[in-house]
C-alpha atoms as a PDB file:
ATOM      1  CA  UNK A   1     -32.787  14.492 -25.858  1.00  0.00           C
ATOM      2  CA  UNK A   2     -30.789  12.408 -28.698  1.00  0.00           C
ATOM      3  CA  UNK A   3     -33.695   9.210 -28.665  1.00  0.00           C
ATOM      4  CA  UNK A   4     -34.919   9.598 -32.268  1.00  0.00           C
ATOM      5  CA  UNK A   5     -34.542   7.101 -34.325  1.00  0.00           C
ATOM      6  CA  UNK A   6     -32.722  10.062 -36.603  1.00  0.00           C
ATOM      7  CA  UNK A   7     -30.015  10.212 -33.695  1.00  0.00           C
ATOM      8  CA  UNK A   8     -29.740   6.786 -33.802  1.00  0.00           C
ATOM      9  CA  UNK A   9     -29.242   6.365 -37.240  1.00  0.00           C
ATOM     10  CA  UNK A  10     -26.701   9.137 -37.147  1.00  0.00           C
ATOM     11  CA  UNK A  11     -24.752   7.652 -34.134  1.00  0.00           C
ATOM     12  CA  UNK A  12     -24.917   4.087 -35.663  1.00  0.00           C
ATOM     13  CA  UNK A  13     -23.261   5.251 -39.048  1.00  0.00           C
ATOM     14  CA  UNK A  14     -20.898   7.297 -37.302  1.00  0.00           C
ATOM     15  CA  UNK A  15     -19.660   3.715 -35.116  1.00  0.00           C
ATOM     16  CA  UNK A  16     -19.992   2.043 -38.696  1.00  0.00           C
ATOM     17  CA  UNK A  17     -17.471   4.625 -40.284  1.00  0.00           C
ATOM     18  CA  UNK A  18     -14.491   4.454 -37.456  1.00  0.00           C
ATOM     19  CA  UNK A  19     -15.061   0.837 -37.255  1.00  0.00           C
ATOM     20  CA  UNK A  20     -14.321   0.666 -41.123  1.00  0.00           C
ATOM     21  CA  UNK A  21     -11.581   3.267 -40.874  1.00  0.00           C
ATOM     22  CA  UNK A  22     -10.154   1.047 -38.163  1.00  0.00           C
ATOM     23  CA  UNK A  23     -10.467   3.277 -35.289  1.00  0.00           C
ATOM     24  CA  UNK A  24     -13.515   2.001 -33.406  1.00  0.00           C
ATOM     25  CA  UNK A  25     -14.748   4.115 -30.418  1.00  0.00           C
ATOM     26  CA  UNK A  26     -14.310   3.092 -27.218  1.00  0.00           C
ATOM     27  CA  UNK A  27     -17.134   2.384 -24.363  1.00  0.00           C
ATOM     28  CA  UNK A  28     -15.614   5.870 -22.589  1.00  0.00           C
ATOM     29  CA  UNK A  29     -15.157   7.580 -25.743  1.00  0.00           C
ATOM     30  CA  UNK A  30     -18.658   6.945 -26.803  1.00  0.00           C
ATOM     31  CA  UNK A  31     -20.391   7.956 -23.190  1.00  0.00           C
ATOM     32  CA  UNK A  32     -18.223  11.421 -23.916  1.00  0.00           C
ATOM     33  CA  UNK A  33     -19.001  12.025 -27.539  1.00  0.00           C
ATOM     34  CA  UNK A  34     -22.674  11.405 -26.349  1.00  0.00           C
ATOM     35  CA  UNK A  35     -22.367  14.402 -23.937  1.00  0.00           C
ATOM     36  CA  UNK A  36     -20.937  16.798 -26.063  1.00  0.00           C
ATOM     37  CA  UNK A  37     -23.507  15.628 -28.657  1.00  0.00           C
ATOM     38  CA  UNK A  38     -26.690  16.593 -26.490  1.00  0.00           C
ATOM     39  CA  UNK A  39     -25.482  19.841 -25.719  1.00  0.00           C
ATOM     40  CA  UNK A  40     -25.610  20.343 -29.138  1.00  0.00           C
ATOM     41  CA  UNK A  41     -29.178  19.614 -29.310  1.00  0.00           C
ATOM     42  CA  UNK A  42     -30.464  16.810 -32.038  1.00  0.00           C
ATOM     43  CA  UNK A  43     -30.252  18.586 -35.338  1.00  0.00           C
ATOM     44  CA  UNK A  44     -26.172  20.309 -34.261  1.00  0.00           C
ATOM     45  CA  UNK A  45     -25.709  16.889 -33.120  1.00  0.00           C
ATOM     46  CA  UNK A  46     -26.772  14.897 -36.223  1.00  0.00           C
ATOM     47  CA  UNK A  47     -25.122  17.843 -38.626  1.00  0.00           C
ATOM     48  CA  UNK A  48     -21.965  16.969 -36.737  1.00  0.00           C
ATOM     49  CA  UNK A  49     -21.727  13.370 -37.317  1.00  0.00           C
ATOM     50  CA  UNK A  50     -22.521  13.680 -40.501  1.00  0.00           C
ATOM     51  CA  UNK A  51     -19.702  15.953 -41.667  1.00  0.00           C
ATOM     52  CA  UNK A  52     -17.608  14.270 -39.665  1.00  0.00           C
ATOM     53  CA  UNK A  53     -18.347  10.869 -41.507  1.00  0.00           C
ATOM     54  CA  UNK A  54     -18.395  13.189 -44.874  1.00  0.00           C
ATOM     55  CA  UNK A  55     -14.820  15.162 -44.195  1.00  0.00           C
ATOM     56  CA  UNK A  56     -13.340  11.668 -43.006  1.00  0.00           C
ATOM     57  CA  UNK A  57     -12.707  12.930 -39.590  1.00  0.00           C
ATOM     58  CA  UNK A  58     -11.751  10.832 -35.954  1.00  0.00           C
ATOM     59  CA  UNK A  59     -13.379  13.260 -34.075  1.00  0.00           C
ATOM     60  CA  UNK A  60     -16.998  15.204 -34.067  1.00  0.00           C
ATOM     61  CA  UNK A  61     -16.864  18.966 -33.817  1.00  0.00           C
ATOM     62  CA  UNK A  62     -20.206  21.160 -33.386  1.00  0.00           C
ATOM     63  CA  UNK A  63     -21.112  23.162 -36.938  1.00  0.00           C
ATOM     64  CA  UNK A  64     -19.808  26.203 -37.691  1.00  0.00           C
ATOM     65  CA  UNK A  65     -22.289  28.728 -37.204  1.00  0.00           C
ATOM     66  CA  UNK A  66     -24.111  30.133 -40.799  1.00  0.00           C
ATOM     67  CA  UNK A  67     -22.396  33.467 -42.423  1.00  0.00           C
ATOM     68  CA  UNK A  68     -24.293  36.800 -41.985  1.00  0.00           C
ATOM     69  CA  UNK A  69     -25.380  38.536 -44.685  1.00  0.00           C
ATOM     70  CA  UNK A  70     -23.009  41.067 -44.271  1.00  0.00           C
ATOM     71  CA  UNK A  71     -20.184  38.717 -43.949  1.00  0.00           C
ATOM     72  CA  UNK A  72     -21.949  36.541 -46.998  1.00  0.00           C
ATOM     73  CA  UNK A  73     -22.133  39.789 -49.352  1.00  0.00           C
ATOM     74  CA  UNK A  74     -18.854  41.172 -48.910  1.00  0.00           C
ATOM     75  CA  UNK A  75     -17.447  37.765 -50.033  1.00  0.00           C
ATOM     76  CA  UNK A  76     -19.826  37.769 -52.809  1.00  0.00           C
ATOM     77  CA  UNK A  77     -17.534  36.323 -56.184  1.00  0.00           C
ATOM     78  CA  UNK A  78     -18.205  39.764 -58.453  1.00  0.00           C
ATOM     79  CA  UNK A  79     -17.065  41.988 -55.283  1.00  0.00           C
ATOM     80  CA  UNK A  80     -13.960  39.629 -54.235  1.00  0.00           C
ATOM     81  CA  UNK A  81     -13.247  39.978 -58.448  1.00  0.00           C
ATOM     82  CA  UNK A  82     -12.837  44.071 -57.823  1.00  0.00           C
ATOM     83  CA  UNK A  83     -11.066  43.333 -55.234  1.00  0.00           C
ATOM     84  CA  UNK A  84      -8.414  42.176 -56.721  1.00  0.00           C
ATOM     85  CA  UNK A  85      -8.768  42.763 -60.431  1.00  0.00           C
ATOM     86  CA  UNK A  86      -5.122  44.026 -62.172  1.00  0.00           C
ATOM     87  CA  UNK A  87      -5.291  47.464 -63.509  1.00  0.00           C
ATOM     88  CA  UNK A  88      -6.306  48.114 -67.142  1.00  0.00           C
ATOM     89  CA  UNK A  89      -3.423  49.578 -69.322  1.00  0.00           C
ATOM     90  CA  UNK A  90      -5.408  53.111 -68.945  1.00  0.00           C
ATOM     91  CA  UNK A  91      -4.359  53.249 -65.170  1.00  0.00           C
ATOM     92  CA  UNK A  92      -1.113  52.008 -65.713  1.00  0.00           C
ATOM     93  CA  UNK A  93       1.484  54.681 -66.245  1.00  0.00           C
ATOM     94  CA  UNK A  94       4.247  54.338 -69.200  1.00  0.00           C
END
């Protein structure tokens, strides 16, 4: 469950932040963020709260699941450049 100290340290920056941003979490909120969090497992859970914190956000939101390698390659900078690259003036017609 979420009773590492990393947890912890996680959930007690993520009170510290609202608090600061002047939007402390209430007792009910808490008890419900808590839930979501475990389902999430530790490491989701602590990912979460920390881009959260990072992205300034009120709420916590479960990490985006990684890019396949397909998806990663096709978006790959040299491939998105051909793409889109204009025409040289020896494919244009006059």
């Amino acid at each position: 469950m979420l009773r590492t100290d990393r947890f912890r340290d996680a959930w007690s920056s993520w009170c510290s932040d609202r608090k600061a941003r002047r939007k402390p979490i209430t007792e009910n909120a808490a008890s419900l963020q808590i839930k979501d969090l475990a389902a999430m497992g530790e490491a989701k859970a602590i990912a979460a709260i920390e881009k959260s914190i990072k992205s300034g956000w009120a709420g916590l939101f479960e990490p985006d699941t990684p890019i396949s390698t397909a998806q990663q390659s096709a978006d790959d900078p040299p491939q998105m450049e051909r793409k889109f690259k204009r025409p040289t003036s020896a494919g244009r017609s006059k």
